[in-house]
N, C-alpha and C. Protein backbone atom coordinates (compact mmCIF):
# COMPACT_ATOMS: atom_id res chain seq x y z
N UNK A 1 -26.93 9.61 -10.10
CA UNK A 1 -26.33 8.55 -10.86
C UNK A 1 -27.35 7.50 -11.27
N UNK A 2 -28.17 7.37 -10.54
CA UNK A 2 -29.42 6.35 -10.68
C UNK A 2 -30.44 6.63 -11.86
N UNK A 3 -30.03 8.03 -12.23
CA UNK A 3 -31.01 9.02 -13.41
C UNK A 3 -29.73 8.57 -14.86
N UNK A 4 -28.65 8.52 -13.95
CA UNK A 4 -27.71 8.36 -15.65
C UNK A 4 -28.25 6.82 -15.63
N UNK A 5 -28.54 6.03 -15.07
CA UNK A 5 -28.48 4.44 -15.56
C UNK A 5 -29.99 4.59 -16.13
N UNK A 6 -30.82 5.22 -16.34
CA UNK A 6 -32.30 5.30 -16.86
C UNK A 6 -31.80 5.63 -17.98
N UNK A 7 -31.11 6.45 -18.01
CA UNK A 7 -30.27 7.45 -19.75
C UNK A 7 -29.61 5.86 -20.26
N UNK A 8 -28.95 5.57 -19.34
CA UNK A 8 -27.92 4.17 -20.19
C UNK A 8 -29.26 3.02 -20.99
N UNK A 9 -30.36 2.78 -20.41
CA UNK A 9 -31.03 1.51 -20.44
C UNK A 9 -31.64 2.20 -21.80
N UNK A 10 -32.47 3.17 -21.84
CA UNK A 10 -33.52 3.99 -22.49
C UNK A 10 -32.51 3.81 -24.13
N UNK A 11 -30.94 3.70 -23.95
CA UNK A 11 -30.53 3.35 -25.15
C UNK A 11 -29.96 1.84 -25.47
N UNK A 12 -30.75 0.99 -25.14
CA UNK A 12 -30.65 -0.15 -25.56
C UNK A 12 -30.94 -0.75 -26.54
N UNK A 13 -31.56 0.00 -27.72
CA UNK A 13 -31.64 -0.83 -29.08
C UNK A 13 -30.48 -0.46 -29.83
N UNK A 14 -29.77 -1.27 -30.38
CA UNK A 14 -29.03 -1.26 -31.55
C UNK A 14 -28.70 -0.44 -32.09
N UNK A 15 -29.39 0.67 -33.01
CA UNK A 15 -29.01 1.78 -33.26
C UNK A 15 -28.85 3.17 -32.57
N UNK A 16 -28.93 2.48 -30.83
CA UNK A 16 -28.47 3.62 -30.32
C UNK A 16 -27.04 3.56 -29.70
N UNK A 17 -26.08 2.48 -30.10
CA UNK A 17 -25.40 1.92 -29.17
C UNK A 17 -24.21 2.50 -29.11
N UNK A 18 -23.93 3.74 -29.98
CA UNK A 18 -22.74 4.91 -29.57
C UNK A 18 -23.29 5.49 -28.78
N UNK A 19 -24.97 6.13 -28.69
CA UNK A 19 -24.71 6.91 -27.45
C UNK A 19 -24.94 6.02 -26.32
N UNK A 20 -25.00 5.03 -26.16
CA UNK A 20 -24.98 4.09 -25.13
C UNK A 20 -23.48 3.91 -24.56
N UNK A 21 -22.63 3.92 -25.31
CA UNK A 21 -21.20 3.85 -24.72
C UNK A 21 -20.65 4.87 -24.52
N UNK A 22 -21.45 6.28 -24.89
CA UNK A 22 -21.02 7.63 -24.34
C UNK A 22 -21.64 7.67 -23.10
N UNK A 23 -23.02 7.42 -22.82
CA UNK A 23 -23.44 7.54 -21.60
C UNK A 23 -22.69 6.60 -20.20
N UNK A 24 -21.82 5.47 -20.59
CA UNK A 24 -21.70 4.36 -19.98
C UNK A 24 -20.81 5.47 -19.79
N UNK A 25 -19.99 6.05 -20.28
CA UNK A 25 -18.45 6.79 -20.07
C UNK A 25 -18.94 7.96 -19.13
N UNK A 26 -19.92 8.77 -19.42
CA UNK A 26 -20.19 9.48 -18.52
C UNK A 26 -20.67 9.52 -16.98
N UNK A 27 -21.33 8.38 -16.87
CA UNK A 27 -21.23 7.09 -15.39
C UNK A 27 -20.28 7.34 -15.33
N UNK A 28 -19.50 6.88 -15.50
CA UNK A 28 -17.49 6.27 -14.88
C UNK A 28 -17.45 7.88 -14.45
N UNK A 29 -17.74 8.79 -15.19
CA UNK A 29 -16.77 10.30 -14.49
C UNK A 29 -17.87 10.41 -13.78
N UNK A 30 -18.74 10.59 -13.58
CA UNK A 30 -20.25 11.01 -12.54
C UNK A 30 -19.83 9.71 -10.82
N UNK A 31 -19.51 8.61 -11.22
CA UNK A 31 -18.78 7.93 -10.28
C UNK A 31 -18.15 8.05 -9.40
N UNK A 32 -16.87 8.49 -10.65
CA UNK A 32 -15.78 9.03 -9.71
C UNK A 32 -16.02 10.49 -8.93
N UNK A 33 -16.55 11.33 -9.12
CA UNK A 33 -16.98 12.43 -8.50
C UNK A 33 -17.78 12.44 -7.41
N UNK A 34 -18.90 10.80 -7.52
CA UNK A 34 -19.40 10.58 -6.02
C UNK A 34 -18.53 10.06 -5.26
N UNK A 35 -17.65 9.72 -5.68
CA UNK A 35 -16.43 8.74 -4.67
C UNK A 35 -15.87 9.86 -3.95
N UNK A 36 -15.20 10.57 -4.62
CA UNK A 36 -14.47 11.48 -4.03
C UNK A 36 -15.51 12.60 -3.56
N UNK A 37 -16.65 12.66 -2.94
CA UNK A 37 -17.19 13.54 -2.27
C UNK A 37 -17.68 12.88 -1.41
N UNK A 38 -17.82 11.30 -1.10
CA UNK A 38 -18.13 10.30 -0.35
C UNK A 38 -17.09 10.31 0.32
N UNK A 39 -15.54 10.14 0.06
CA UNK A 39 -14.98 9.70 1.10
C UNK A 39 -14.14 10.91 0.98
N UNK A 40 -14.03 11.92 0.26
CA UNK A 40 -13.69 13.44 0.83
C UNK A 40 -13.82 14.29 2.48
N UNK A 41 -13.24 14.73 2.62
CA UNK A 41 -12.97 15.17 3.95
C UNK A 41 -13.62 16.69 3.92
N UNK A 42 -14.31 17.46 3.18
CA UNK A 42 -14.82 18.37 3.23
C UNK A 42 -16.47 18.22 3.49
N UNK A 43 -16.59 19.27 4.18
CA UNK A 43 -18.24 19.11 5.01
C UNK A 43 -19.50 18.72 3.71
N UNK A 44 -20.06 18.05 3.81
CA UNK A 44 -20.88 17.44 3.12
C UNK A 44 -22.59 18.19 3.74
N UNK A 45 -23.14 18.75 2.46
CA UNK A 45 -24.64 19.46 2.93
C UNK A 45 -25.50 18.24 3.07
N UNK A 46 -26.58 18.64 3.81
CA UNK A 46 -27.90 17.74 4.10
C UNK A 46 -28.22 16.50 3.18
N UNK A 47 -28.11 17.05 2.34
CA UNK A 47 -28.76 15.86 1.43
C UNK A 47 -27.45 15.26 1.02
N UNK A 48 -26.41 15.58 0.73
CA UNK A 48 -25.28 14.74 0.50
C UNK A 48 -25.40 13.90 1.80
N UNK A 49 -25.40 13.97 2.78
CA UNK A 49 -25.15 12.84 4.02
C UNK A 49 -26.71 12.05 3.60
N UNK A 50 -27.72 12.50 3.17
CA UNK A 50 -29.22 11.71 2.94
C UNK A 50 -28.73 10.29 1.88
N UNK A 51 -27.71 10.94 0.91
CA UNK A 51 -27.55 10.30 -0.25
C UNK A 51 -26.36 9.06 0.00
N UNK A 52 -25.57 9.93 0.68
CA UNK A 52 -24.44 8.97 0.89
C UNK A 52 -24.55 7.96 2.00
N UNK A 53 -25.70 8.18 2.54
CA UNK A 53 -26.05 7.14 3.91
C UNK A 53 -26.86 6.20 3.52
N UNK A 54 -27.82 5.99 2.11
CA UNK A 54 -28.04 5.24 1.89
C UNK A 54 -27.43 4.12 1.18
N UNK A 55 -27.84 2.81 2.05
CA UNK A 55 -26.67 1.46 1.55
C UNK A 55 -27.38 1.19 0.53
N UNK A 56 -28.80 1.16 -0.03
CA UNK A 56 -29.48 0.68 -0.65
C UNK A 56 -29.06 1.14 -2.38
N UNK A 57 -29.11 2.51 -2.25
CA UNK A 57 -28.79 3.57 -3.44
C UNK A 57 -27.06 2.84 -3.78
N UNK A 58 -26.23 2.62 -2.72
CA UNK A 58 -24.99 2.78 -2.89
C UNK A 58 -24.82 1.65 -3.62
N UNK A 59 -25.19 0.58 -2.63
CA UNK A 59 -25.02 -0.92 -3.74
C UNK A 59 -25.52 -0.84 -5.16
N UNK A 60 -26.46 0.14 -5.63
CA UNK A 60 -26.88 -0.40 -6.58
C UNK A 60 -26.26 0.44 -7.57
N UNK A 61 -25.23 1.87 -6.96
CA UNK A 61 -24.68 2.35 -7.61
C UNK A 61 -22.94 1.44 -7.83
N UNK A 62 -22.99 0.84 -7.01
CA UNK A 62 -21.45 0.28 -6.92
C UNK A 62 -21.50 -0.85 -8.28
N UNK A 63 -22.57 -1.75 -8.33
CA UNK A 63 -23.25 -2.68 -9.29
C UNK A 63 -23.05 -2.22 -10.77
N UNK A 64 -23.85 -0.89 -10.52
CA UNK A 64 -23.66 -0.23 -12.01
C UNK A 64 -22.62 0.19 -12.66
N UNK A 65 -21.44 0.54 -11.39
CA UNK A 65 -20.19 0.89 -11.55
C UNK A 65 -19.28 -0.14 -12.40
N UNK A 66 -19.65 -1.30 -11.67
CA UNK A 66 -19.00 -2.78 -12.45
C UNK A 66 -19.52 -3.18 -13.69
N UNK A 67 -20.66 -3.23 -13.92
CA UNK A 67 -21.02 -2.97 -15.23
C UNK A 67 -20.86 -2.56 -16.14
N UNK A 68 -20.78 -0.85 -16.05
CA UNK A 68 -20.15 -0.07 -17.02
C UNK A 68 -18.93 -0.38 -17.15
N UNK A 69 -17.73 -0.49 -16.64
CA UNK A 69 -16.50 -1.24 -16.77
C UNK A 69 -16.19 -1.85 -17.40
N UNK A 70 -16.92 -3.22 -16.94
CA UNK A 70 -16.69 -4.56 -18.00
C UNK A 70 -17.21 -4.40 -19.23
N UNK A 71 -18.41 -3.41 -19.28
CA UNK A 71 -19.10 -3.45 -20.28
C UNK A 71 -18.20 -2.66 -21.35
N UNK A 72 -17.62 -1.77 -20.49
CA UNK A 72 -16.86 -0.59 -21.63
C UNK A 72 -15.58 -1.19 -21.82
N UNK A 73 -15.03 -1.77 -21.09
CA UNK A 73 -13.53 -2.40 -21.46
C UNK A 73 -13.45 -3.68 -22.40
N UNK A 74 -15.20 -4.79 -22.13
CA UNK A 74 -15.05 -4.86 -23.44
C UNK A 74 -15.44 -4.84 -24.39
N UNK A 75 -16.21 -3.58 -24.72
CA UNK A 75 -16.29 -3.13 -25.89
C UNK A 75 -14.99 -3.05 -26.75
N UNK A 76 -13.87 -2.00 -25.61
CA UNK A 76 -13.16 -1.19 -26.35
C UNK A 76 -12.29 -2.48 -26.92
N UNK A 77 -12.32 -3.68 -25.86
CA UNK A 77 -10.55 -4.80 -26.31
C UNK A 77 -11.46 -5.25 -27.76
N UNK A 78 -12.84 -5.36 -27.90
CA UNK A 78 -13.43 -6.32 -28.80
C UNK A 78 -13.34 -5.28 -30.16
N UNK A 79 -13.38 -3.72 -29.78
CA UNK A 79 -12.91 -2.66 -30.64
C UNK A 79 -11.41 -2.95 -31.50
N UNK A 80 -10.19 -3.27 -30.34
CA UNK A 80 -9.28 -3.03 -30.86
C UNK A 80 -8.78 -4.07 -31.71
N UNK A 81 -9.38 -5.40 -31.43
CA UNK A 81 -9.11 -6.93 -31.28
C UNK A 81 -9.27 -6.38 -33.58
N UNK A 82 -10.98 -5.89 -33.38
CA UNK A 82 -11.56 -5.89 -34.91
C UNK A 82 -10.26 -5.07 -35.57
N UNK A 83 -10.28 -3.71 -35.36
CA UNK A 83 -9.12 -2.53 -35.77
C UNK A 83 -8.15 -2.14 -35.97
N UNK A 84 -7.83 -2.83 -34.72
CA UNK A 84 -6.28 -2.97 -33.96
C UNK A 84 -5.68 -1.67 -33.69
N UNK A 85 -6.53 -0.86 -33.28
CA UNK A 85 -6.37 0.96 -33.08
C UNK A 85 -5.60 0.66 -31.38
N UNK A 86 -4.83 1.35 -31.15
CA UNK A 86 -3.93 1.58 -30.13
C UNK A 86 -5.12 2.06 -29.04
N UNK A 87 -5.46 3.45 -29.91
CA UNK A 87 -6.06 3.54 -28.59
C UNK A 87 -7.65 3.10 -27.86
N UNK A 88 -8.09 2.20 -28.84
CA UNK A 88 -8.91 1.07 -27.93
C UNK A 88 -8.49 0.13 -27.29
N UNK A 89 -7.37 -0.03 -27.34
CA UNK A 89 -6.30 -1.13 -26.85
C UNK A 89 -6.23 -0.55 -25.09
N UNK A 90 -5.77 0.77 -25.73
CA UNK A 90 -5.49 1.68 -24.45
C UNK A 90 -6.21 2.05 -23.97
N UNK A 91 -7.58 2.03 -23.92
CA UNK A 91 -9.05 2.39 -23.12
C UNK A 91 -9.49 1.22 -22.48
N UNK A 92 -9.38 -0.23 -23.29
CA UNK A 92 -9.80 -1.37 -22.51
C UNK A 92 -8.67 -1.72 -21.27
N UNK A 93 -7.66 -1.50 -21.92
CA UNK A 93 -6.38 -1.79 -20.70
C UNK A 93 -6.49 -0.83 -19.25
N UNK A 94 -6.68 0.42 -19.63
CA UNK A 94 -7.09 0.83 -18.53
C UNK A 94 -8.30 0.68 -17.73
N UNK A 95 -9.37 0.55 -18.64
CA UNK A 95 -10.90 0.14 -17.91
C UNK A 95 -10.66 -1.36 -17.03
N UNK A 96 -9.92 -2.32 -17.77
CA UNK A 96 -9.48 -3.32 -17.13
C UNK A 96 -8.73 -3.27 -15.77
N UNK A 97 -7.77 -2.33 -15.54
CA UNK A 97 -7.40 -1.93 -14.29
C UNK A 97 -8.06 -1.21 -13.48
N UNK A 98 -8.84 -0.15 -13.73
CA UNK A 98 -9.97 0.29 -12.99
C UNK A 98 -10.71 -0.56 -12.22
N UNK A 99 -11.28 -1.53 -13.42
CA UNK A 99 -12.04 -2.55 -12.63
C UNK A 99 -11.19 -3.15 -11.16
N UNK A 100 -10.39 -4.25 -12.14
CA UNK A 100 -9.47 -5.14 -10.97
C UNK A 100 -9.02 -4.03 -9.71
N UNK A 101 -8.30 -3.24 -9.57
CA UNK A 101 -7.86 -2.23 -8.69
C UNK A 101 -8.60 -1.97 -7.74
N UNK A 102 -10.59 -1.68 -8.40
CA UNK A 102 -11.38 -1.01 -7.35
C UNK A 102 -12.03 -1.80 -6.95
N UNK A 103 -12.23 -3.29 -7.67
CA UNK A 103 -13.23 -4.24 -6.52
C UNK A 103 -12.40 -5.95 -6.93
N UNK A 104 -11.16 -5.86 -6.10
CA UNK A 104 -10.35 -6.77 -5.99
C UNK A 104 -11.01 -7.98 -5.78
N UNK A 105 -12.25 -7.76 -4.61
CA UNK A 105 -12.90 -9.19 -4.16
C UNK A 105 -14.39 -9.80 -5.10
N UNK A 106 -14.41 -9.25 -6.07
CA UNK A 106 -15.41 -9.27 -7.02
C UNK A 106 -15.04 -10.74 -7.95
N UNK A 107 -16.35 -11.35 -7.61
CA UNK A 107 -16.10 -12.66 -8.42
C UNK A 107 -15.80 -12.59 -10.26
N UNK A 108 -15.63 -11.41 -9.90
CA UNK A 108 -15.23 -11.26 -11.92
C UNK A 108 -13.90 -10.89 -11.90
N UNK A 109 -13.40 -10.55 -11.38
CA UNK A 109 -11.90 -10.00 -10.79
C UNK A 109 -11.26 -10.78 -12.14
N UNK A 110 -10.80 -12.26 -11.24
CA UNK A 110 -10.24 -13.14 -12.49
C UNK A 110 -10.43 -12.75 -13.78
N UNK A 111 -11.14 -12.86 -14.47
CA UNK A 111 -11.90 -12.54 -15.57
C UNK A 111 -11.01 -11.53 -16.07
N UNK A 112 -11.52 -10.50 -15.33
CA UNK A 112 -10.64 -9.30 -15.78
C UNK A 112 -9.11 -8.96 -15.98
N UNK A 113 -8.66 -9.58 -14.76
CA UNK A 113 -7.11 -10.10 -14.75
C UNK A 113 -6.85 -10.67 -15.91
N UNK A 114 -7.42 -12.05 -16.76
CA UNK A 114 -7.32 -12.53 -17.90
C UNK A 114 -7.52 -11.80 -19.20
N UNK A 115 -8.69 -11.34 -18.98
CA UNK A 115 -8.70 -10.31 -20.42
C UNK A 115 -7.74 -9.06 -20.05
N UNK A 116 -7.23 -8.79 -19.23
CA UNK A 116 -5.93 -7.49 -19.18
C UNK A 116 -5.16 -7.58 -19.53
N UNK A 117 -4.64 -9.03 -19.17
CA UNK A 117 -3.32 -9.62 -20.28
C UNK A 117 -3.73 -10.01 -21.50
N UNK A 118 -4.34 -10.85 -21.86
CA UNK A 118 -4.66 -10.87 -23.64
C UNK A 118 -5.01 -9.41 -24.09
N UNK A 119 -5.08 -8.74 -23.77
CA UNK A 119 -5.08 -7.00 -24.47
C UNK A 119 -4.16 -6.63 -24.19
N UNK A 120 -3.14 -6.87 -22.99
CA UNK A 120 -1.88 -6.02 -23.51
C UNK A 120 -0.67 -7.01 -24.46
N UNK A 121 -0.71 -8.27 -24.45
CA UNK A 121 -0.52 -9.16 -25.33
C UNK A 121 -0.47 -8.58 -26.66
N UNK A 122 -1.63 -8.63 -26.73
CA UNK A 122 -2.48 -7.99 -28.11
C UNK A 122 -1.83 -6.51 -28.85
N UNK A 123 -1.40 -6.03 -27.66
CA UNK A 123 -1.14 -4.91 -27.66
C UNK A 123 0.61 -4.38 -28.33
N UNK A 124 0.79 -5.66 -27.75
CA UNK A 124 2.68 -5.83 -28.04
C UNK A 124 3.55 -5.69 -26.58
N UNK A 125 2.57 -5.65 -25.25
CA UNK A 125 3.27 -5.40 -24.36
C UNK A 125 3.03 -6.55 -23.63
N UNK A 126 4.05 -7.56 -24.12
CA UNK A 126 4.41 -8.62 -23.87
C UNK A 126 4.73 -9.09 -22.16
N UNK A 127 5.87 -7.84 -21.90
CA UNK A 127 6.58 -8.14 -20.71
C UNK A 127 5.17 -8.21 -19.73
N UNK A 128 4.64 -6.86 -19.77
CA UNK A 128 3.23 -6.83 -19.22
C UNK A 128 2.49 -7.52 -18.92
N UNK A 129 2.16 -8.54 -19.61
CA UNK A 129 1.35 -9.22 -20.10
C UNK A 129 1.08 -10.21 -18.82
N UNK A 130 2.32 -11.03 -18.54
CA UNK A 130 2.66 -11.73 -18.04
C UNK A 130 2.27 -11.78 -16.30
């Protein structure tokens, strides 16, 4: 995962910045696949326990995790806000819960809570919103 965030940075100019938000997307599933083999209950080989025992690697993968998030959710609300396409509406709304859901005690939390409702607002889902 530390090799996809070299892929994410390496597209940081301007005209690379679709595949920059494809790569950010491909983090989020590469993520979730270390999660669930991290706290999976099936025997883990040598180097999976090398990898998953380091705190150092982990924090800095957990970091990147929040990043890509905010970064992709708001792309997509600042997507839908321009467009008004449903389903950027519906990619930031969920990236927005991803976030809040998986790191509740994260000083951006708020943040996110706020922009979740002005996008589903935005969205027409009023009751939601709220």
């Amino acid at each position: 995962m530390l090799l996809q965030a070299k892929i994410i940075d390496a597209y940081k100019a301007p005209e690379f910045s679709s595949l920059r938000i494809q790569e950010k997307e491909a983090f989020i599933k590469i993520y979730h696949q270390y999660e669930e083999r991290l706290t999976g209950s099936m025997p883990k080989s040598y180097l999976e326990n090398i990898i998953f025992d380091d705190q150092v690697a982990h924090k800095k993968i957990v970091s990147l995790m929040k990043e890509n998030l905010e970064d992709l959710a708001r792309y997509y609300h600042a997507d839908a806000q321009k467009t008004k396409f449903k389903n950027s509406y519906k990619k930031a709304i969920s990236l927005y819960i991803e976030f809040i859901n998986d790191f509740k005690s994260d000083v951006r939390t708020p943040d996110m809570v706020f922009l979740l409702a002005e996008a589903l607002y935005e969205n027409g889902q009023y009751v939601e919103s709220i």
